[in-house]
C-alpha atoms as a PDB file:
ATOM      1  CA  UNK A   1     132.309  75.562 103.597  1.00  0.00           C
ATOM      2  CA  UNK A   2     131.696  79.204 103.889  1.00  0.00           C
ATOM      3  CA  UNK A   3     128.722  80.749 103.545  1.00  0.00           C
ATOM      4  CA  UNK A   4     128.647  82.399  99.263  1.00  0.00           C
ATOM      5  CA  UNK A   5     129.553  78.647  99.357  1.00  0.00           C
ATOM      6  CA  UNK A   6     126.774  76.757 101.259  1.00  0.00           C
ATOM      7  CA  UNK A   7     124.217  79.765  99.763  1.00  0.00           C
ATOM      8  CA  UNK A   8     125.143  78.918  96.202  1.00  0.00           C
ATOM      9  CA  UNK A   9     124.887  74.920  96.817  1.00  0.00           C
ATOM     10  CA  UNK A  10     121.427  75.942  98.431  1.00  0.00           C
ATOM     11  CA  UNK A  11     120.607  77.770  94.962  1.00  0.00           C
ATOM     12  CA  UNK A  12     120.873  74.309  93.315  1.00  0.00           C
ATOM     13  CA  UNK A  13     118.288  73.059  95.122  1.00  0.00           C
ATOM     14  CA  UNK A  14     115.091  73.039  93.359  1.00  0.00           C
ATOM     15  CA  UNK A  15     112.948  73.056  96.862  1.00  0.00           C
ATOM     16  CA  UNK A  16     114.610  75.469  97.963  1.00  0.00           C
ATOM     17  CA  UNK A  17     114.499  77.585  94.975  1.00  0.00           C
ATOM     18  CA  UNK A  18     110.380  77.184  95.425  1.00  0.00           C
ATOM     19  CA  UNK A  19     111.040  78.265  98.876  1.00  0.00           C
ATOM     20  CA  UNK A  20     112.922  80.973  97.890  1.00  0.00           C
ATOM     21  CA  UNK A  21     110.664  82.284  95.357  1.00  0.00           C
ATOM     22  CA  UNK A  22     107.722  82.291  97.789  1.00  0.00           C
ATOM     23  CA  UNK A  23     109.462  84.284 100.632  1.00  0.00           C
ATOM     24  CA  UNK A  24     110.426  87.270  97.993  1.00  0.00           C
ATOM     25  CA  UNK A  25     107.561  89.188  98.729  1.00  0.00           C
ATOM     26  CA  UNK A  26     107.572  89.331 102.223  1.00  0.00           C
ATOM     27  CA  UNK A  27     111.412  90.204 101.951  1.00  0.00           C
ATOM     28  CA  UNK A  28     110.618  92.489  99.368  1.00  0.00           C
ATOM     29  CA  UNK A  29     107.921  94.791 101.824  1.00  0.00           C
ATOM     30  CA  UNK A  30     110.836  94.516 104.609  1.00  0.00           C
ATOM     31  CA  UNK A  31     113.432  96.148 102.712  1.00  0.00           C
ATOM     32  CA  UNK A  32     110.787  99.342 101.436  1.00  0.00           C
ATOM     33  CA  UNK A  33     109.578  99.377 105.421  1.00  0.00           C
ATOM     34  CA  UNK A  34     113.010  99.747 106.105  1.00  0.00           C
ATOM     35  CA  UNK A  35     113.567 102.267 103.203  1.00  0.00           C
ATOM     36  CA  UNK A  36     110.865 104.229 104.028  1.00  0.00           C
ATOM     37  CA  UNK A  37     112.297 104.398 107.867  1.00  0.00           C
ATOM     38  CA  UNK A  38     115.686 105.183 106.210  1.00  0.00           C
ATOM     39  CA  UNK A  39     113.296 108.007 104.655  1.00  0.00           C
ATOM     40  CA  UNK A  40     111.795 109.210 107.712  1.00  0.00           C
ATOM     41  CA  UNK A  41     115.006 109.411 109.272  1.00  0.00           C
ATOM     42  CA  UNK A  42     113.762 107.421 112.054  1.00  0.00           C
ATOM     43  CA  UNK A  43     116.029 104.494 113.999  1.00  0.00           C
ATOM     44  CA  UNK A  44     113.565 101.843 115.052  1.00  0.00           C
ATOM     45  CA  UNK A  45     113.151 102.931 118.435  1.00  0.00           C
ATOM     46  CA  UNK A  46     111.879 106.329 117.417  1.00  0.00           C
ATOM     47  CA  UNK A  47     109.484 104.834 115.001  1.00  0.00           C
ATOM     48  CA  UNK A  48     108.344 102.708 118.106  1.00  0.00           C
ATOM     49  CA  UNK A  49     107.215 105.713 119.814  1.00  0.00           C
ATOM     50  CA  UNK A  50     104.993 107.079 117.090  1.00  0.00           C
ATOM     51  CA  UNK A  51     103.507 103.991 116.665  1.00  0.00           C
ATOM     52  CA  UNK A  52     103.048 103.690 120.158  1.00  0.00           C
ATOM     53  CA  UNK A  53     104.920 100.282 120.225  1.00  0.00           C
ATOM     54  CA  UNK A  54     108.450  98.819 120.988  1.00  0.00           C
ATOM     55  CA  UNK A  55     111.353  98.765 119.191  1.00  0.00           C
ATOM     56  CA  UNK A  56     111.489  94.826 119.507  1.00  0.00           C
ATOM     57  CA  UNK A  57     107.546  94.864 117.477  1.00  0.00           C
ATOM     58  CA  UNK A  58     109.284  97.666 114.897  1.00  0.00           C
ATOM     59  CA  UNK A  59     112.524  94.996 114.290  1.00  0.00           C
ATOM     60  CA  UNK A  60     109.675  92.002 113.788  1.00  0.00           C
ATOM     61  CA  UNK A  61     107.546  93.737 111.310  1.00  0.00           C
ATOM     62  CA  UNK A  62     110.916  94.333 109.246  1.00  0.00           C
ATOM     63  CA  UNK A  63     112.372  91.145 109.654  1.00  0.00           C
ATOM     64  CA  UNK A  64     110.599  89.572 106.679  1.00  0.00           C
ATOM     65  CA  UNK A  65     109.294  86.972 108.416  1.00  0.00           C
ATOM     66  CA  UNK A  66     106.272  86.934 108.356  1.00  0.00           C
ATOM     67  CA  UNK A  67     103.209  89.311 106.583  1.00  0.00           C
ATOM     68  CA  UNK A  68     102.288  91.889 109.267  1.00  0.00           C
ATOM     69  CA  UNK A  69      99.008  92.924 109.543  1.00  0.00           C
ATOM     70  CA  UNK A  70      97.206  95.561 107.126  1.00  0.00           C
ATOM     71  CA  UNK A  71      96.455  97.795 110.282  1.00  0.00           C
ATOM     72  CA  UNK A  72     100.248  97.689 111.095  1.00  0.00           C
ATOM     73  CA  UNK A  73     101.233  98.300 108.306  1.00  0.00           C
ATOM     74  CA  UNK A  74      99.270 101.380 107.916  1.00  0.00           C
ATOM     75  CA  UNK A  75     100.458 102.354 111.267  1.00  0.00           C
ATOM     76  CA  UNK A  76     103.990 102.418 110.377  1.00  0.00           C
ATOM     77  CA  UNK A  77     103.318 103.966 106.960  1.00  0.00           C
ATOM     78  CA  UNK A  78     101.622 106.350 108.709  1.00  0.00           C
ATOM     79  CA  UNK A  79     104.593 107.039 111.222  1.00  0.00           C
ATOM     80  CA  UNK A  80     106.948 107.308 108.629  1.00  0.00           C
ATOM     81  CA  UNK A  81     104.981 109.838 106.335  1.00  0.00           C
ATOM     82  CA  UNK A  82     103.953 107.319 103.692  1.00  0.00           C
ATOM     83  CA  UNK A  83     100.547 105.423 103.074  1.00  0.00           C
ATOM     84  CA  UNK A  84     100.088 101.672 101.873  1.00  0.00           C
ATOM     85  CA  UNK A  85      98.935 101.250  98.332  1.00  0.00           C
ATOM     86  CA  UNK A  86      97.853  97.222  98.313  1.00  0.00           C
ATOM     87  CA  UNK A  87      97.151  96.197  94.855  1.00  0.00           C
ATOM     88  CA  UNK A  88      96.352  92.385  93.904  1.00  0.00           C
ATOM     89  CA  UNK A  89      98.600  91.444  90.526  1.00  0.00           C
ATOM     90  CA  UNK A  90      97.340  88.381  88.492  1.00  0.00           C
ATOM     91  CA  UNK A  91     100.552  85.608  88.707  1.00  0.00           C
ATOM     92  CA  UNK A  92     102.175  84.189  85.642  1.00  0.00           C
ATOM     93  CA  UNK A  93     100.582  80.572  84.728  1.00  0.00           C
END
């Protein structure tokens, strides 16, 4: 079984649908941290420098797993020229 295979037997799955759905947002904030480097023009190690960090912390904080901190995330905003907007958004009942 190859992998579009195995992911779309996974997608039958109603647990791990719930999974799924609950991960988005932290998948989500990866890919615009990883935009917003993309922005910046930065690879990860240079964005490690200006936050005064390492590259390995920089690939963790856009690996999606995982909600990083508020401070770091205002850390890298700030090292990539952008500023967090948090904003709470009533869920669908």
């Amino acid at each position: 079984m190859n992998l579009a295979e195995l992911k779309r037997k996974w997608q039958r799955d109603p647990e791990f649908q719930r999974e799924y759905e609950t991960l988005k947002p932290e998948f989500a904030l990866a890919r615009q941290m990883i935009a917003a480097r993309g922005r910046a023009g930065l690879s990860q190690a240079a964005l490690a420098r200006r936050m005064k960090t390492t590259q390995s912390t920089v690939a963790r904080l856009e690996s999606g797993k995982g909600a990083p901190s508020l401070n770091s995330l205002r850390r890298y905003a700030q090292a990539t020229g952008h500023r967090v907007d948090v904003r709470l958004v009533q869920s669908a009942r």
